[in-house]
Protein backbone atom coordinates (compact mmCIF):
# COMPACT_ATOMS: atom_id res chain seq x y z
CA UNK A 1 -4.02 10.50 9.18
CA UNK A 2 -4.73 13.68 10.65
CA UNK A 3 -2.28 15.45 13.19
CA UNK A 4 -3.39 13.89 16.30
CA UNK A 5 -2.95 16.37 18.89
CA UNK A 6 -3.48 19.60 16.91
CA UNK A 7 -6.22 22.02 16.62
CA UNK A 8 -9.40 21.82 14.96
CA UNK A 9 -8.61 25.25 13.65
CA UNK A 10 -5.39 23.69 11.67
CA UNK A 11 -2.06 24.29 13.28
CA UNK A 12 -2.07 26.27 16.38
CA UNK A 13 0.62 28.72 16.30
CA UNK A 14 4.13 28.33 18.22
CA UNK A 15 4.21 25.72 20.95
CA UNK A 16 6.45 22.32 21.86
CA UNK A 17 4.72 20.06 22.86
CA UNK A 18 5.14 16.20 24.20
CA UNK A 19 3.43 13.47 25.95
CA UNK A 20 2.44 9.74 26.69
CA UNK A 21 -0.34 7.30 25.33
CA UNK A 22 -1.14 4.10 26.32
CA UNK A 23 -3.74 1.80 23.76
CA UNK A 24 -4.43 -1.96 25.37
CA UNK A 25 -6.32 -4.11 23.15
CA UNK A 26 -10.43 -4.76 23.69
CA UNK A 27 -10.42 -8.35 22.31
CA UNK A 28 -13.34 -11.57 22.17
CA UNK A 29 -13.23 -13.89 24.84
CA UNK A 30 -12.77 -16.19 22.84
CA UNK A 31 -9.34 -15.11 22.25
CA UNK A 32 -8.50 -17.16 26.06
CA UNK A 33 -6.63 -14.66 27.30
CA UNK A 34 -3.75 -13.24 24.53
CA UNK A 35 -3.82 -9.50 25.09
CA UNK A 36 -1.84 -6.51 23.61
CA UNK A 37 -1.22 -3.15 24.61
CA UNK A 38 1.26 -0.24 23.12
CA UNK A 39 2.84 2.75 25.01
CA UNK A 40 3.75 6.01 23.10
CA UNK A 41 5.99 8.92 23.99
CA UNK A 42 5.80 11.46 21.17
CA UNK A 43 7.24 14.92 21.34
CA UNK A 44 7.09 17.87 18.87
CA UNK A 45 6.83 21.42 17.68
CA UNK A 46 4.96 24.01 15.69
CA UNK A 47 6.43 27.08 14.35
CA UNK A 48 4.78 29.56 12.71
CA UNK A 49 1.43 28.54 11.95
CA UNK A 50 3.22 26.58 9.09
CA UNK A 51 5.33 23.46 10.12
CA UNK A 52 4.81 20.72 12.30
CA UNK A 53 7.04 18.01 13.49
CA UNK A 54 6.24 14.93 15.63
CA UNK A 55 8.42 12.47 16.80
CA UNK A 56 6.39 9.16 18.47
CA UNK A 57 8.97 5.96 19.98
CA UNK A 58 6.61 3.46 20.56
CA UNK A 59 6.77 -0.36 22.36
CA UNK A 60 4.28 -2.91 21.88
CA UNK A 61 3.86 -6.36 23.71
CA UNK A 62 1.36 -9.15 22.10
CA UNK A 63 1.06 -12.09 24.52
CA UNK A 64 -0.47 -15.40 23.19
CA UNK A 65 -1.24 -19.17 24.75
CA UNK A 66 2.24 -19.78 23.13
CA UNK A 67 3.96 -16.87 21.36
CA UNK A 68 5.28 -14.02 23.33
CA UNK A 69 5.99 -10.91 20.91
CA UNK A 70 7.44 -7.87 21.25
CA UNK A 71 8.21 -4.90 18.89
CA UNK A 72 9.37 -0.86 18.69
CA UNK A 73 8.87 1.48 16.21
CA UNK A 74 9.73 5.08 15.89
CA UNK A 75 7.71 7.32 13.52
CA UNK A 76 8.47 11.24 12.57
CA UNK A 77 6.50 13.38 10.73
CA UNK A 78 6.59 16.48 8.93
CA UNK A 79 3.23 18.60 8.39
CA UNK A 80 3.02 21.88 6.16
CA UNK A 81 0.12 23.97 6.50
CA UNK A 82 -0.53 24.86 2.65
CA UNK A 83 -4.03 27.29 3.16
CA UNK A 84 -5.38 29.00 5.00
CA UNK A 85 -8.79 30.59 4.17
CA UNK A 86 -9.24 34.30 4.79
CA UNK A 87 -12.91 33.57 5.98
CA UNK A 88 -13.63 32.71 9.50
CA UNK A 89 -15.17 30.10 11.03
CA UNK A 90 -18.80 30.48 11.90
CA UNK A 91 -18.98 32.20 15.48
CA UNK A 92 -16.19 33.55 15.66
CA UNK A 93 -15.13 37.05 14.36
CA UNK A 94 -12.38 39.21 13.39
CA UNK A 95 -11.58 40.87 16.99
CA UNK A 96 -10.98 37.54 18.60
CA UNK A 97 -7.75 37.54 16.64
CA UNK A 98 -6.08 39.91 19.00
CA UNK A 99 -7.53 37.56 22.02
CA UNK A 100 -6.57 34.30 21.03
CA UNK A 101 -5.47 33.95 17.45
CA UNK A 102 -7.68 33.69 14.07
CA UNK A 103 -10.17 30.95 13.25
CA UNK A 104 -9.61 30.08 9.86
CA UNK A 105 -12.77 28.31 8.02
CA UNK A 106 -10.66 25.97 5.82
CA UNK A 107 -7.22 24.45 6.22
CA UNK A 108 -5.30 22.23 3.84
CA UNK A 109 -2.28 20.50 5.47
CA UNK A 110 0.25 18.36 3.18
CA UNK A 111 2.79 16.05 4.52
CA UNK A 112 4.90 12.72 5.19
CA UNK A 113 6.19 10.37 7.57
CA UNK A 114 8.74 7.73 7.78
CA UNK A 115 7.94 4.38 10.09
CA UNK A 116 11.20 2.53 11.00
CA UNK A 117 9.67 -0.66 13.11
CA UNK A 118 12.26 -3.17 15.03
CA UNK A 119 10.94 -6.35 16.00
CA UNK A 120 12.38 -7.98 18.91
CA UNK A 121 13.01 -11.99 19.63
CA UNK A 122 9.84 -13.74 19.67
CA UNK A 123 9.22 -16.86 20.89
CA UNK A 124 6.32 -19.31 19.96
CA UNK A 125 6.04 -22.96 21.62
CA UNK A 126 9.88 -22.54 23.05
CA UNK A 127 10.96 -21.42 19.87
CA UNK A 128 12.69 -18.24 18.97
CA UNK A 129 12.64 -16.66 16.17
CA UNK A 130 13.39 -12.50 14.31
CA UNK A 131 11.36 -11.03 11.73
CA UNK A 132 12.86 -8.54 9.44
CA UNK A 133 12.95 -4.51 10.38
CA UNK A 134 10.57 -2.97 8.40
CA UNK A 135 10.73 0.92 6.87
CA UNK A 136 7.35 2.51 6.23
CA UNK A 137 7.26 5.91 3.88
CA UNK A 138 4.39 8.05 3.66
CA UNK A 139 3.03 11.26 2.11
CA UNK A 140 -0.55 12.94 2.41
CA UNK A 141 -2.97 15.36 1.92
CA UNK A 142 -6.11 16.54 4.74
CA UNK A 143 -8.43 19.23 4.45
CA UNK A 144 -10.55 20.37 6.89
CA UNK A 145 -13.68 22.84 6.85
CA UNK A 146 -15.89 23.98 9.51
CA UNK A 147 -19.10 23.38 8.77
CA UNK A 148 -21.00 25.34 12.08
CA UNK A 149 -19.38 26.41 14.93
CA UNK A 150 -19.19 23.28 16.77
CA UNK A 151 -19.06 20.90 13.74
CA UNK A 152 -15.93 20.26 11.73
CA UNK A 153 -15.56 18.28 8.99
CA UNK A 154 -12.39 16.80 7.31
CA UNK A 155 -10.51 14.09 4.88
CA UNK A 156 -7.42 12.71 4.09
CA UNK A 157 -5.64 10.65 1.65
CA UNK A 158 -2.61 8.95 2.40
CA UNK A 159 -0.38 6.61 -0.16
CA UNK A 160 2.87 5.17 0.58
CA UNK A 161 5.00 1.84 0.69
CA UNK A 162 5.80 -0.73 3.19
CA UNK A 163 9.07 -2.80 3.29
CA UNK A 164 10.35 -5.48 4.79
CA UNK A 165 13.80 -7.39 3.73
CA UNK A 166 13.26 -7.79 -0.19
CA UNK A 167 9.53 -7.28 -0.12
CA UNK A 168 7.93 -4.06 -1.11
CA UNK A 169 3.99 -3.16 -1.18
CA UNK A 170 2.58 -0.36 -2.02
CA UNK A 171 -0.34 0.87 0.33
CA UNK A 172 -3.60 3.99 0.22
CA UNK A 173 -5.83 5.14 3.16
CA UNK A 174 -8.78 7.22 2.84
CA UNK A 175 -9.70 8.98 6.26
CA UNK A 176 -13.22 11.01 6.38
CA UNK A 177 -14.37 12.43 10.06
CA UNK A 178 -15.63 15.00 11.96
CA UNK A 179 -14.72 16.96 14.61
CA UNK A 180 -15.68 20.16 17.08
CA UNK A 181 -15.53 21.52 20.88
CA UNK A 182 -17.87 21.15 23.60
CA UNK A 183 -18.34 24.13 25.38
CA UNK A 184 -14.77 25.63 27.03
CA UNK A 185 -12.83 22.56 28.16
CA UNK A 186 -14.08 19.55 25.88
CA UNK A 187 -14.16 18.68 22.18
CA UNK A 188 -14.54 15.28 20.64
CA UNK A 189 -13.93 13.82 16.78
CA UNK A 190 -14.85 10.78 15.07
CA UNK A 191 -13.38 9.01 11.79
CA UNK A 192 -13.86 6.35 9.54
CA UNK A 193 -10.99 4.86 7.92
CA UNK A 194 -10.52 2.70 5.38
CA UNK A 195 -7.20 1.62 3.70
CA UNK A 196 -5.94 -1.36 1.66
CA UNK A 197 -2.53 -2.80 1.22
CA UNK A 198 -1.21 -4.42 -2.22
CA UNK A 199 -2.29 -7.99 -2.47
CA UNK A 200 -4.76 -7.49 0.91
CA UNK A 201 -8.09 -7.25 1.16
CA UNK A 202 -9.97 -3.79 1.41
CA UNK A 203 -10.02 -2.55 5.17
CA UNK A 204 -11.85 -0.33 7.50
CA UNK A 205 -11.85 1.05 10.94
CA UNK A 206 -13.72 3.05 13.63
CA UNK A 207 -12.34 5.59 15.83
CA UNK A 208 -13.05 7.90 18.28
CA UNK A 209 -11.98 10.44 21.30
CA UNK A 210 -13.34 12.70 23.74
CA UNK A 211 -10.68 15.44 25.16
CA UNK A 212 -10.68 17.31 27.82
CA UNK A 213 -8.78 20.63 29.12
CA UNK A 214 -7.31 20.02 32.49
CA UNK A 215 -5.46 23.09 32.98
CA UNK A 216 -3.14 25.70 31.00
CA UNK A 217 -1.44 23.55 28.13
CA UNK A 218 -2.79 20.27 29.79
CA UNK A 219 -4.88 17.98 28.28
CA UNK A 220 -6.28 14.09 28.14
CA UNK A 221 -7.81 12.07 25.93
CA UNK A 222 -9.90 9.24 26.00
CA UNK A 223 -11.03 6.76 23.19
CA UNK A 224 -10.51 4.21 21.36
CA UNK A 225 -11.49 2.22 17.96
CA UNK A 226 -12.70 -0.95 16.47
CA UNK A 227 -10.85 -3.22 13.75
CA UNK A 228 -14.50 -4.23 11.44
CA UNK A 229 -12.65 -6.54 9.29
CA UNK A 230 -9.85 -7.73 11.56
CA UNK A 231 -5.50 -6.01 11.72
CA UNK A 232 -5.31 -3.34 9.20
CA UNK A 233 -2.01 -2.62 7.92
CA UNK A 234 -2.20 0.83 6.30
CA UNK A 235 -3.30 3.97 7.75
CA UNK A 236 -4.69 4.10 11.12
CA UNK A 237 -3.63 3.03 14.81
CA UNK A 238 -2.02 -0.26 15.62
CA UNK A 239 -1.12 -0.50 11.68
CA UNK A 240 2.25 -1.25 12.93
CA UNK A 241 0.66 -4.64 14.06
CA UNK A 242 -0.11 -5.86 10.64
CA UNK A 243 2.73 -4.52 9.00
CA UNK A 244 5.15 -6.57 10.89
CA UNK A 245 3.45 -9.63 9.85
CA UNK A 246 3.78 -9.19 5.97
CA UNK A 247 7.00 -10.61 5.30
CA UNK A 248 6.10 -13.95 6.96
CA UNK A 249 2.38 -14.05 5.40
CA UNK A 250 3.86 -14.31 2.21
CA UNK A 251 7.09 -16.12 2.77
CA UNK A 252 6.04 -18.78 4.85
CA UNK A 253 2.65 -18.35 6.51
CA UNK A 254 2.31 -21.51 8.24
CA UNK A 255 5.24 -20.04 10.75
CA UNK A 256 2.66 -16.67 11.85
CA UNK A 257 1.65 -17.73 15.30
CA UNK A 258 -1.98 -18.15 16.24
CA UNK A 259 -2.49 -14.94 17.55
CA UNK A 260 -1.71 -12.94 14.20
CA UNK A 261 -4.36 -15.18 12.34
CA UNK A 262 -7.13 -14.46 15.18
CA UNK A 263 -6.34 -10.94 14.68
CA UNK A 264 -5.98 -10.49 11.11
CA UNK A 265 -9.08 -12.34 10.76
CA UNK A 266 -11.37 -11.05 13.93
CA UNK A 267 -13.49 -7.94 14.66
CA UNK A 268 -11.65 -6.35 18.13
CA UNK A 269 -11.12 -2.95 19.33
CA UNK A 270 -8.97 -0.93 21.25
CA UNK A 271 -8.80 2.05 24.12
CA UNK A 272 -6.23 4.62 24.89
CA UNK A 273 -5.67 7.37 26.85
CA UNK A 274 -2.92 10.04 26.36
CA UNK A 275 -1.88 12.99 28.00
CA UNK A 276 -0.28 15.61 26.51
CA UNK A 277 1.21 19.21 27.92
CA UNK A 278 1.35 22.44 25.20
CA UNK A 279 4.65 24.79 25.74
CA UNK A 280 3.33 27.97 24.15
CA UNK A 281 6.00 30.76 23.39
C-alpha cells in the first residue's frame, strides 16, 4: 500500500507530520441497521528525502442486531526511498529546485510494517466472548512514474503473514493506481486493489480520494472505497476487519456472529475523511 499521506513526487523532504481519520461504513439496507466506523491517529516523520516512519493507533466499533464488537490495532511502518530518477517530471524544470524542491520522474520506495491488533470483549446474544491478538508482518515494493504533468501512475506489491494464536497464513496484495494535482490546492488518486489470503478466495477493492490544501502544512481528505467481493483481509483499508475473524473461521465458524458473514460475503463501501498538518524544518 502506498504511503498515504505523502507526495506524488515520492517522499517530500524533512517534515513531522500527524493527524486524525475517521472511515464509517456505507453498508445495504438490508444489513437492518449494524454499522461500523474506525478512528485513526497516526503520526510520523521524513528525513532526508530517504526514510519514512508512520505510526497509526487505531479503534474500531462493529455494532450488530446482537453482537457488539470492538477492536484496536496499532500499525508502524518503515519506508526507504531506493531511486530516484535524475529526469524530471514533465512541466516542471531544473530551476524550480531552488523554489520548492526537485520533481523527480520515477520513484521506487521499499518497505515493511508490523500490525499488532487487540480485540476487546465481545458480546453476541448476552454472551461474551475474546478472540486471540493477532500480529501482522509485512514487506513491499511501489513504484511510481509520472506519466504527464498532472497524471501519475504507480504499483505495488505487498506479501506478508497473518497470525493469530497457533494459526499462520501467508498473504499477497497487488495495488495499481493513479494519481496527480488539480491546479494549486487539490490533487486526487485512485487504486485498484486486489489481494488474497492463504486458503481465501481472490479479493478486490476500489478506492478513492480527493485532497485539498487548506492552508500552510494543512490538509483534508475526502473519500472512500468499495469492498466488490465482500471483507478483504490483506492489503487495503479495513483489512484489520477480516483479519480478526480468521482464527474463528477456521476453528469454529459456526461461533462468527452474523455480522462477519454479511460482511465477508456482501458488496459495501466505506467513507473517510482525515486531516492531517505537515511540520516542515
Amino acid at each position: 500500500m502506498f504511503p498515504e499521506f505523502a507526495g506524488f513526487e515520492g517522499f517530500e523532504g524533512q517534515k513531522f507530520f500527524r493527524g486524525n481519520a475517521h472511515l464509517r461504513l456505507q453498508i445495504p439496507k438490508s444489513f437492518e441497521g449494524r454499522s461500523g466506523e474506525e478512528r485513526r491517529r497516526f503520526y510520523g516523520a521524513e528525513l532526508f528525502e530517504f526514510v519514512r516512519f508512520e505510526r497509526t493507533d487505531a479503534e474500531d466499533t462493529l455494532r450488530g442486531l446482537s453482537t457488539v464488537y470492538d477492536f484496536d490495532y496499532t500499525r508502524d511502518k518503515f519506508d526507504f526511498q531506493v531511486f530516484r530518477s535524475t529526469n524530471k517530471r514533465p512541466g516542471k524544470n531544473s530551476c524550480m529546485e531552488c523554489h520548492g524542491g526537485d520533481y523527480p520522474r520515477a520513484t521506487i520506495i521499499i518497505g515493511q510494517e508490523t500490525v499488532s491488533i487487540q480485540p476487546k470483549p465481545a458480546n453476541r446474544g448476552g454472551v461474551t466472548f475474546l478472540l486471540a491478538d493477532l500480529l501482522v508482518k509485512s514487506a513491499h515494493v511501489s513504484a511510481s512514474y509520472w506519466l504527464h504533468k498532472n497524471i501519475c501512475l504507480r504499483a505495488d506489491y505487498k506479501s506478508g503473514t497473518i497470525q493469530q494464536g497457533l494459526l499462520r497464513f501467508g498473504a499477497h496484495a497487488v495495488t495499481v493506481g493513479a494519481a496527480g494535482p488539480y491546479g494549486n490546492r487539490f490533487a486526487w488518486d485512485s487504486d485498484l486493489v486486489v489481494s488474497q489470503t492463504e486458503t481465501y478466495p481472490r479479493k478486490a477493492a476500489f478506492k478513492g480520494n480527493i485532497h485539498y490544501k487548506i492552508g500552510k502544512g494543512l490538509k483534508i481528505t475526502i473519500g472512500g472505497g468499495a469492498f466488490l467481493r465482500g471483507t478483504m483481509n490483506y492489503g487495503t483499508d479495513l483489512s484489520e476487519l477480516g483479519q480478526t475473524a480468521i482464527g474463528l473461521e477456521k476453528e469454529d465458524s459456526s461461533l462468527l456472529p452474523d455480522l462477519f458473514r454479511r460482511l465477508r460475503d456482501s458488496r459495501y463501501g466505506y467513507l473517510h475523511t482525515t486531516l492531517t498538518y505537515d511540520y516542515a524544518f
